[in-house]
Protein backbone atom coordinates (compact mmCIF):
# COMPACT_ATOMS: atom_id res chain seq x y z
CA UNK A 1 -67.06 -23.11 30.84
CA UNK A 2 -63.69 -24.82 31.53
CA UNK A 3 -60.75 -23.43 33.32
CA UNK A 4 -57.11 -23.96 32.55
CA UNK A 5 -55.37 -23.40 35.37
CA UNK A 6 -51.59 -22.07 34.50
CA UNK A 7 -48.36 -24.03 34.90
CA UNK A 8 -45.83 -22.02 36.27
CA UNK A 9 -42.41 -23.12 34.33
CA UNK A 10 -38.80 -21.62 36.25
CA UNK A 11 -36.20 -22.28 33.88
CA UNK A 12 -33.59 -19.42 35.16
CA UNK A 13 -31.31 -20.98 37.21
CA UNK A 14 -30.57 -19.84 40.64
CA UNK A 15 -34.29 -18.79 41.24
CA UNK A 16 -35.59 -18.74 44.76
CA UNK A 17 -39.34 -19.22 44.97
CA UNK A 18 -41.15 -18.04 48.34
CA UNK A 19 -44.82 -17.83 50.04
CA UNK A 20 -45.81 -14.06 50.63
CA UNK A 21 -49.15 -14.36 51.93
CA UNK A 22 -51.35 -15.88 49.27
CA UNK A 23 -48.45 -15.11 46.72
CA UNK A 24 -45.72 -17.00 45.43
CA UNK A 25 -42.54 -14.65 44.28
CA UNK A 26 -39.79 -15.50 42.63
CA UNK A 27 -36.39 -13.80 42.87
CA UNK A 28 -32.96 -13.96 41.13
CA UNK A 29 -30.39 -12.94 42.89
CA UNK A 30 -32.39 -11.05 45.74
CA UNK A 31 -34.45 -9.28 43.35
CA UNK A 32 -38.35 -10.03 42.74
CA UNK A 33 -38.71 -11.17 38.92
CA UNK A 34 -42.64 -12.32 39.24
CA UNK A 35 -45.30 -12.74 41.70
CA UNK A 36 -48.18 -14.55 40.68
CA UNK A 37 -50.92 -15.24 43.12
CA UNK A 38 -51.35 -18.83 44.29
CA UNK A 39 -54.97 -19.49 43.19
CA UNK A 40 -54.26 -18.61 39.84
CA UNK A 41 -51.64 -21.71 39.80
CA UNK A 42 -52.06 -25.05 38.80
CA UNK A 43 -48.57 -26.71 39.88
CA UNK A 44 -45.36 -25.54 38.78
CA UNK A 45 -41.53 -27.13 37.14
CA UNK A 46 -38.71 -26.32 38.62
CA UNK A 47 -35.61 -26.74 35.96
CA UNK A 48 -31.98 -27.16 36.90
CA UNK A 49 -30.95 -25.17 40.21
CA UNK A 50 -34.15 -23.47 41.57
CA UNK A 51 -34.64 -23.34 44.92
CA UNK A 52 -37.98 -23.41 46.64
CA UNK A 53 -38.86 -22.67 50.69
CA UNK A 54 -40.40 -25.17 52.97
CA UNK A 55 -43.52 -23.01 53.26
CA UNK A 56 -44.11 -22.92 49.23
CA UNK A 57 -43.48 -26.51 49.30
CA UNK A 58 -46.33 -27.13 51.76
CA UNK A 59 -48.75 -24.66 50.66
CA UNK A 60 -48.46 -26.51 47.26
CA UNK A 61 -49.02 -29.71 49.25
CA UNK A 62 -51.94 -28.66 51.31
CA UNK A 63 -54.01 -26.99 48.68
CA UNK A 64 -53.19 -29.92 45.85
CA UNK A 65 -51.00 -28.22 43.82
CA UNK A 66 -48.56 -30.22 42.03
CA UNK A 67 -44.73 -28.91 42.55
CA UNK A 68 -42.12 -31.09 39.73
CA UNK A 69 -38.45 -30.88 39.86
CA UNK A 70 -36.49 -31.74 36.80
CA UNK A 71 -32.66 -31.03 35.58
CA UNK A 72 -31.75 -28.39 33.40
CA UNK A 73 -32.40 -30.74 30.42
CA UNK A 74 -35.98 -31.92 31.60
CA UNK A 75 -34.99 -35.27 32.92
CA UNK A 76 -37.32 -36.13 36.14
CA UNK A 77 -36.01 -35.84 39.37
CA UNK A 78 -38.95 -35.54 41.82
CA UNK A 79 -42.73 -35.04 42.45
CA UNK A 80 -43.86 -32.69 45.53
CA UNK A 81 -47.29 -33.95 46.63
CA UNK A 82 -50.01 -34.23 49.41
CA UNK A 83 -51.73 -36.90 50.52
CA UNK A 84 -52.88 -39.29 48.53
CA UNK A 85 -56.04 -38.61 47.40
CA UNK A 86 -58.86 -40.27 44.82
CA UNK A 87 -61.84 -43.14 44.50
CA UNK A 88 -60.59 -46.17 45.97
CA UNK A 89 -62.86 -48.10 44.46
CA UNK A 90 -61.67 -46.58 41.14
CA UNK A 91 -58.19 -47.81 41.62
CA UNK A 92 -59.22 -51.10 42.53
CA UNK A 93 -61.15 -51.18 39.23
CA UNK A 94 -57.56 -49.88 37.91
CA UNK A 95 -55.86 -53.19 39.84
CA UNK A 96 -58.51 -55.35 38.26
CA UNK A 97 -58.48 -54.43 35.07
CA UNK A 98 -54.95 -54.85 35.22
CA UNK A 99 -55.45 -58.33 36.08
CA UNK A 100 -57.52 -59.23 33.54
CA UNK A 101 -55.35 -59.82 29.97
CA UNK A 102 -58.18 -59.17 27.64
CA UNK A 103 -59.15 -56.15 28.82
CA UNK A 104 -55.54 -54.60 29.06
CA UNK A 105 -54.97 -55.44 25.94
CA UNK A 106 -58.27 -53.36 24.45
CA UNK A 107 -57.18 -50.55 26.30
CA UNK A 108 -53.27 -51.06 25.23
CA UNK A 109 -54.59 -51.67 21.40
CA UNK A 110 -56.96 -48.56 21.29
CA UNK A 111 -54.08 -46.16 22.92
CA UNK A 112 -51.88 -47.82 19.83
CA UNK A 113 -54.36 -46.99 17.23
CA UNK A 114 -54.82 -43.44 18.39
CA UNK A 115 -51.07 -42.88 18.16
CA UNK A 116 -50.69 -44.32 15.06
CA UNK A 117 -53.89 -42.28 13.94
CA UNK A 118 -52.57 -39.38 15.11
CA UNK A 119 -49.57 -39.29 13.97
CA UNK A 120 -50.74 -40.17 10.33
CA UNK A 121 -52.70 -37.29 10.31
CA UNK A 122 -49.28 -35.26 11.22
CA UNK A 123 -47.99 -36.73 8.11
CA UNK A 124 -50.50 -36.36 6.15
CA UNK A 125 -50.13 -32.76 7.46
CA UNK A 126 -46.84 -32.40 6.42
CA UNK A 127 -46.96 -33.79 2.94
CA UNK A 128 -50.23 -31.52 1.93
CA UNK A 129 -47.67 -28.34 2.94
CA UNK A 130 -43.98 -29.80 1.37
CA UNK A 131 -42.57 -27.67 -1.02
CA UNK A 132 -40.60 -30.30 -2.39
CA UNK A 133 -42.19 -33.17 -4.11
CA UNK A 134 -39.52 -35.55 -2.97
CA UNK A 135 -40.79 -34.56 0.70
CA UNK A 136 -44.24 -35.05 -0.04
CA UNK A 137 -43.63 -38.22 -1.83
CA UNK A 138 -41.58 -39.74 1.19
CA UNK A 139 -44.29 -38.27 3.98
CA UNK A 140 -47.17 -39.76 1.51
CA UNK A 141 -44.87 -43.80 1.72
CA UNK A 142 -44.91 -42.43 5.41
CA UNK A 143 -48.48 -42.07 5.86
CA UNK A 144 -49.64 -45.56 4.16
CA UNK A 145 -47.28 -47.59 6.20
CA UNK A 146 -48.94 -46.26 9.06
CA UNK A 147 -52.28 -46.86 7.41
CA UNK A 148 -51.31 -50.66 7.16
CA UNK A 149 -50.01 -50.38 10.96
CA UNK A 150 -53.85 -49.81 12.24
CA UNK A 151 -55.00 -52.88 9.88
CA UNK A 152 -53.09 -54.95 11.89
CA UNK A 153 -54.02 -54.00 15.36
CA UNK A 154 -56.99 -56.15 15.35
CA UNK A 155 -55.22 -59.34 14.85
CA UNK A 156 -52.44 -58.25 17.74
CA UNK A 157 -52.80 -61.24 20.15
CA UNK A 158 -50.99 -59.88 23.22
CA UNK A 159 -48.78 -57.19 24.41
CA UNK A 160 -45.40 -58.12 22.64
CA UNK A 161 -47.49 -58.16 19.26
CA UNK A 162 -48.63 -54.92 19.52
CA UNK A 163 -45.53 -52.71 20.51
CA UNK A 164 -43.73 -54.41 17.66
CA UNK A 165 -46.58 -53.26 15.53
CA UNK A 166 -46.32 -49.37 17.42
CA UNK A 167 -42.70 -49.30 17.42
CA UNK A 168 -42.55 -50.04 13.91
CA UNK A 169 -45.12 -47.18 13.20
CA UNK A 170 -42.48 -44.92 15.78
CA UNK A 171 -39.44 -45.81 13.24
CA UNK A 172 -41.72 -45.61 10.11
CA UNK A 173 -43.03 -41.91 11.33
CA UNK A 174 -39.36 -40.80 12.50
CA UNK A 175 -37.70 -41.74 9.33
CA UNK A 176 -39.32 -39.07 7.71
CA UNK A 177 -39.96 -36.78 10.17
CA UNK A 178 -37.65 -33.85 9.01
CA UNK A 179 -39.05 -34.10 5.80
CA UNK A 180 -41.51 -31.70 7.80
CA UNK A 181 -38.38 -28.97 8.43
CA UNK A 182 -38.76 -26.26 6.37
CA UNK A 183 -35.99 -24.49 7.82
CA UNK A 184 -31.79 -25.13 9.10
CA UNK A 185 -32.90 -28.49 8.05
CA UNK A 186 -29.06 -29.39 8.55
CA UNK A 187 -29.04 -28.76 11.74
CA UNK A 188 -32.49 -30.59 12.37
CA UNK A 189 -31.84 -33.46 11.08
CA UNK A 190 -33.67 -36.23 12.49
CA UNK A 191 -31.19 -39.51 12.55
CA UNK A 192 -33.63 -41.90 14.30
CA UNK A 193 -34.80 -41.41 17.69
CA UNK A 194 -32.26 -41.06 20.52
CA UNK A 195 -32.06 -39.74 24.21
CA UNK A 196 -30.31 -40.16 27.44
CA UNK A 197 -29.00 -38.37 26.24
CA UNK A 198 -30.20 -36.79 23.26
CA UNK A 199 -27.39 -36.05 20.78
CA UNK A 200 -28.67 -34.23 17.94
CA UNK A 201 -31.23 -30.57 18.37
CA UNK A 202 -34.02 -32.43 17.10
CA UNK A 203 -33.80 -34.72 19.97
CA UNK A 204 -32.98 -32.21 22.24
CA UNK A 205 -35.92 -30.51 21.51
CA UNK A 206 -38.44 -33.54 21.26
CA UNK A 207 -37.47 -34.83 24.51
CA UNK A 208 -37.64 -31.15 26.28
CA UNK A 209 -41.31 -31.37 25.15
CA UNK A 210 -41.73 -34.84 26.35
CA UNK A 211 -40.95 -34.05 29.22
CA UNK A 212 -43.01 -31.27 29.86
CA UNK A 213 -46.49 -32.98 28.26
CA UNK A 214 -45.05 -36.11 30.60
CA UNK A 215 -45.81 -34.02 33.58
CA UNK A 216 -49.32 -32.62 31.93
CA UNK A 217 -50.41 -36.51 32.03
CA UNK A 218 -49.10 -37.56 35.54
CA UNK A 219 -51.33 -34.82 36.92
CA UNK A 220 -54.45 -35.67 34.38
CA UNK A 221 -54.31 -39.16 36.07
CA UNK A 222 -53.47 -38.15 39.35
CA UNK A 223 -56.70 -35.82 39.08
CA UNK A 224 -59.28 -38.16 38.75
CA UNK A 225 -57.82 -40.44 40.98
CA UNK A 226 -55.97 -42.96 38.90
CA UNK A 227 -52.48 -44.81 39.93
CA UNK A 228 -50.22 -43.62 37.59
CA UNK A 229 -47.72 -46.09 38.00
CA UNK A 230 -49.87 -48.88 36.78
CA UNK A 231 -50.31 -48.97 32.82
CA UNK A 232 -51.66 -50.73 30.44
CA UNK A 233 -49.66 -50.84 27.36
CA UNK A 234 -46.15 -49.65 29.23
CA UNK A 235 -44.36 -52.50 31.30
CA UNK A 236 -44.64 -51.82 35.30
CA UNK A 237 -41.06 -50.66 36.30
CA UNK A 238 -40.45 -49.11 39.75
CA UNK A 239 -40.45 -45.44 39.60
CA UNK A 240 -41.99 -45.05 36.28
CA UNK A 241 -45.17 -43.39 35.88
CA UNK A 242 -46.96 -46.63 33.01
CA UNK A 243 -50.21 -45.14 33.14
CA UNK A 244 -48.83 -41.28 31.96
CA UNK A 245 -47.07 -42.51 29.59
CA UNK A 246 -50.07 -44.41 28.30
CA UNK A 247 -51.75 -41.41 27.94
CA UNK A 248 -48.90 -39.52 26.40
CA UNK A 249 -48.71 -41.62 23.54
CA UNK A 250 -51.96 -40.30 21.60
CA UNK A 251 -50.82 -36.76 22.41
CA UNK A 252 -47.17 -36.75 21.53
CA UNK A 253 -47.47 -36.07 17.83
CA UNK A 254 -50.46 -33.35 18.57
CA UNK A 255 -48.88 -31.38 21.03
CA UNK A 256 -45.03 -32.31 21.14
CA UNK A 257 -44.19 -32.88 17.79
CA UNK A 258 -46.05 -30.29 16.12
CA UNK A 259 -45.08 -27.52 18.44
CA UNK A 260 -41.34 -28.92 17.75
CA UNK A 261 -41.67 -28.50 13.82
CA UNK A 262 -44.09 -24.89 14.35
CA UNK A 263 -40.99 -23.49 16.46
CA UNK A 264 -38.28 -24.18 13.81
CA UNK A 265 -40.16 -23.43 11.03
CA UNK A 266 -40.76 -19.89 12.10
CA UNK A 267 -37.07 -19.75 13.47
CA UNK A 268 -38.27 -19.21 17.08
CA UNK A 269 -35.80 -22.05 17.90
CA UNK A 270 -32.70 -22.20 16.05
CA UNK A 271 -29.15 -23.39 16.29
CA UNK A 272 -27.65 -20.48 18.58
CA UNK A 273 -30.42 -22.23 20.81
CA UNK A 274 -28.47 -25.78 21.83
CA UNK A 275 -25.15 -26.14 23.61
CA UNK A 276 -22.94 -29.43 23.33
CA UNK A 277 -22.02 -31.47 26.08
CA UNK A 278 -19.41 -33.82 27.24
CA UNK A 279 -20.15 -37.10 25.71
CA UNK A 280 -21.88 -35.84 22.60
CA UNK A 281 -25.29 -34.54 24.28
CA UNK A 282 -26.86 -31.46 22.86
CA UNK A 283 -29.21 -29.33 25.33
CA UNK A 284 -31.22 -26.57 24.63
CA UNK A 285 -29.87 -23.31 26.70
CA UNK A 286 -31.43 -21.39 28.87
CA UNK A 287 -32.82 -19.01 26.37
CA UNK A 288 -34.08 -22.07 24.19
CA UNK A 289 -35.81 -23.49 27.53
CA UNK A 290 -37.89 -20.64 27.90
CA UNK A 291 -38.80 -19.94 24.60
CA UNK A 292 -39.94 -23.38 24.59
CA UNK A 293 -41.98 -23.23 27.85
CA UNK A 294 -43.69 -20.37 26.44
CA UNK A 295 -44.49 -21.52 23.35
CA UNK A 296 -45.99 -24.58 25.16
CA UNK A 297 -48.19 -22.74 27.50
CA UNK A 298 -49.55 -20.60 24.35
CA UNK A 299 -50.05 -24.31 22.71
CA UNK A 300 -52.05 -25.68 25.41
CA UNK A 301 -54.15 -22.12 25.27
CA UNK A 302 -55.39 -22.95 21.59
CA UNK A 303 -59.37 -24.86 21.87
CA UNK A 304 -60.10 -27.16 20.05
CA UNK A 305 -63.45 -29.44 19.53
CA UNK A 306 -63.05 -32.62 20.63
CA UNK A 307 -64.18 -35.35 18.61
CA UNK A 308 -65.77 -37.39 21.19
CA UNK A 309 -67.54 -34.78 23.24
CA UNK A 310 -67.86 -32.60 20.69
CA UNK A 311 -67.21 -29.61 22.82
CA UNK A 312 -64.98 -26.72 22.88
CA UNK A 313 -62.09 -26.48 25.24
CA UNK A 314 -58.09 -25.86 25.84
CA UNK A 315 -55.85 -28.24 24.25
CA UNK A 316 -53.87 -28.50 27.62
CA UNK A 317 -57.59 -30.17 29.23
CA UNK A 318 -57.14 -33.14 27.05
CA UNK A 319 -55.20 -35.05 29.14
CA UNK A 320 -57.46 -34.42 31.88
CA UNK A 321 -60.14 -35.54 29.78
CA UNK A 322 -59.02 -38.45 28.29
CA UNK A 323 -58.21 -39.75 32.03
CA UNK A 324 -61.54 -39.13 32.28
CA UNK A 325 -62.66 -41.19 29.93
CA UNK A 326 -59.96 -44.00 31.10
CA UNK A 327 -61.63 -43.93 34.35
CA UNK A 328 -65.75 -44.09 33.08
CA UNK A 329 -63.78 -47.12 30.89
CA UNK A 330 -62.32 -48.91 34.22
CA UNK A 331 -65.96 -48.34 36.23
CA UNK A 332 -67.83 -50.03 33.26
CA UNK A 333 -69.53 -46.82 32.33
CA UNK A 334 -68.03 -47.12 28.69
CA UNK A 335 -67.79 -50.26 27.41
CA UNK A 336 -64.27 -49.24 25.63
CA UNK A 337 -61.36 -46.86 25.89
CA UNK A 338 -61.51 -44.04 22.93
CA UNK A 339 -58.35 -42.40 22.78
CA UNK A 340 -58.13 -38.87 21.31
CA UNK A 341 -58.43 -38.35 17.76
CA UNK A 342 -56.04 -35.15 16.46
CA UNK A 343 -58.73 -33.64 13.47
């Protein structure tokens, strides 16, 4: 039996969270909106102007809950946590690892392959359901270049090799990504990547979710222990969390981008749900934030089988699980890394 314990998401700006005994409430503007009780939480996001007491801060601490604050837009701001806690011995087997350039780069080329994977099968997806053959014919070109992309990870030779090979599948798999966008595809059009800011409501939306499933992988690593500054196929920067966004990039395409193309296509998110800033950024509003947060936590509700154990569970474990599987991978008790394959 697995548990999924919730993620509370505050997205209304001006909230004020507070302890009450074993309950956390939230109020806007002096009046109570929600009370949820504490052991029914998991960690919670703050967006934008929320404020939060000393007590709820520490409770979250003390008890292991994760607390994230992020702007209004979902950019990371900062991480409430306890002590650090965890194997030693399995982050020295992280530290290793590290160390040790052959190895990185068989955990760095099997994370590759099960992004590329996965987000071939999102294409392939996409072109089976296209009403217009010039969609499915573009998502089909789409779906063999990506094919070709996991021929050549074998032959990668080091690190460099192999993002050029995954960043090539990125562009390859965003050129033709709103051939997917069945609906308002004018104002979903997809015009390469971008962020920091996003300036289109595709991006908008894509990095929103990012965002979000960013802070779903910090704590799956965190949880069993891992460093989750140290990565294997990300560069080492100060500040920025390698390993989670190792892990992210085999879930991206399963959980971000699909939810992204589910909510437009059934006009749950839709134009009136974007502002424009100064600059040329586009946001989602407040009302497009919290459709999205729900639509999320409904996401990570749906089970699934996974491939590798084949057992039953939440899609929101799988992060947990596959930093599971990192860390058996890192102690020796698997003699590879299998990333997650989307079915």
């Amino acid at each position: 039996m697995h548990q999924l314990l919730n993620t509370l998401y505050i997205t209304t700006e001006g909230a004020y969270l507070h302890l009450d005994h074993d309950t956390l409430k939230v109020e806007v503007e002096k009046e109570t909106k929600l009370q949820v009780p504490m052991h029914h939480l998991g960690g919670i996001v703050c967006f934008g102007n929320v404020m939060v007491s000393p007590a709820a801060m520490a409770r979250c601490a003390e008890d292991g809950r994760f607390m994230v604050l992020l702007s209004a837009t979902g950019r990371f701001l900062a991480r409430v946590e306890g002590p650090v806690s965890g194997n030693v011995l399995l982050r020295c087997a992280q530290y290793e690892t590290m160390k040790n350039v052959e190895k990185t780069l068989d955990i760095a080329k099997n994370i590759v392959a099960g992004k590329v994977q996965n987000t071939r099968q999102i294409a392939l997806r996409g072109a089976r359901e296209a009403n217009d053959p010039d969609d499915a014919k573009a998502l089909e070109k789409t779906t063999n270049s990506l094919a070709n992309a996991l021929t050549c990870l074998p032959n990668c030779n080091d690190l460099d090799q192999l993002r050029g090979v995954e960043g090539e599948s990125a562009r390859a798999y965003f050129e033709s990504f709103d051939r997917m966008v069945r609906e308002d595809r004018q104002t979903f059009r997809l015009d390469g990547r971008n962020r920091r800011p996003p300036r289109d409501p595709m991006n908008a939306l894509l990095s929103f979710l990012y965002a979000i499933l960013m802070n779903d992988c910090v704590a799956g690593v965190e949880g069993v222990g891992l460093d989750p500054q140290m990565g294997f196929l990300h560069a080492i920067r100060p500040g920025r969390a390698a390993l989670a966004l190792d892990l992210m990039e085999e879930l991206r395409s399963v959980i971000a981008d699909r939810l992204a193309l589910t909510l437009i296509n059934r006009k749950q998110i839709q134009a009136k749900h974007f502002i424009d800033r100064p600059g040329g950024a586009v946001h989602l509003n407040d009302d497009g934030r919290k459709e999205v947060v729900i639509a999320y936590q409904k996401r990570k509700q749906e089970e699934i089988t996974h491939p590798l154990l084949n057992q039953k569970m939440p899609l929101g474990l799988i992060p947990h699980v596959q930093a599971r599987l990192l860390a058996r991978t890192l102690r020796g008790d698997m003699e590879a890394y299998i990333p997650y394959l989307y079915r």
